[in-house]
Protein backbone atom coordinates (compact mmCIF):
# COMPACT_ATOMS: atom_id res chain seq x y z
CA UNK A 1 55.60 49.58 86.64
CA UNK A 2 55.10 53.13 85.30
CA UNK A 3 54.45 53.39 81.81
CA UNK A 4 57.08 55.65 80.41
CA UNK A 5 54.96 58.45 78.54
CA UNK A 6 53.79 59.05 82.45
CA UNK A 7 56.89 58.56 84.24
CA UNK A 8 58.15 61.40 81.41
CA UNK A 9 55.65 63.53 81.54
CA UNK A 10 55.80 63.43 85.55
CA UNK A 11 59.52 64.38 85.09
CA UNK A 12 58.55 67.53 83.01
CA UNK A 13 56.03 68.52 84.99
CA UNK A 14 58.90 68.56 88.07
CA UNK A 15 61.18 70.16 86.00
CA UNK A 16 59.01 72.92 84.63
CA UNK A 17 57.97 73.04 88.31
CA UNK A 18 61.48 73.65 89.64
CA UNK A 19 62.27 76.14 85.93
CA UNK A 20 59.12 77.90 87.23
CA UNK A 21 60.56 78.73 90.85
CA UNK A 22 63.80 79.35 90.09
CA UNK A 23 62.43 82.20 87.35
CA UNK A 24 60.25 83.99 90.03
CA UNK A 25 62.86 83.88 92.28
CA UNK A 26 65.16 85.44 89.70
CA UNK A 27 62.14 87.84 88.70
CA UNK A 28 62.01 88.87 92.80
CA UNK A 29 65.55 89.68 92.90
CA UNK A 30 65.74 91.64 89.67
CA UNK A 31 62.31 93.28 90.57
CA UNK A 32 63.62 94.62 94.13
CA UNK A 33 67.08 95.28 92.79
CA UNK A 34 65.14 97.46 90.49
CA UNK A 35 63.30 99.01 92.94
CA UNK A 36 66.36 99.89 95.20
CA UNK A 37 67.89 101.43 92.47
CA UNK A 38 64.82 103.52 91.60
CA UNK A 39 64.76 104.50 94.99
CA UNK A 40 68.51 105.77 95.07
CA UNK A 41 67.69 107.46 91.59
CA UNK A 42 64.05 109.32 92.83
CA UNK A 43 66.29 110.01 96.29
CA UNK A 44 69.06 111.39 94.75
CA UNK A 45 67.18 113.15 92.61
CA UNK A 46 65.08 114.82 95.14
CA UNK A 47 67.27 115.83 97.67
């Protein structure tokens, strides 16, 4: 049997975990949405 201050703390620890994924994946799409859209700015700009 687990004591429950670990078996909590183990659940935090997944679910920070799985917060911290899910950000970076939100940070990659934003970043290269970003960067698409500087791209079609600096293009557009240029040609």
């Amino acid at each position: 049997m687990v004591p429950l201050c670990l078996s909590a703390e183990f659940a935090f620890r997944q679910t920070s975990h799985y917060c911290m994924q899910f950000v970076n994946k939100l940070r990659e799409k934003t970043f290269f949405a970003n960067c698409y859209l500087l791209q079609k700015v600096f293009i557009g700009e240029t040609k």
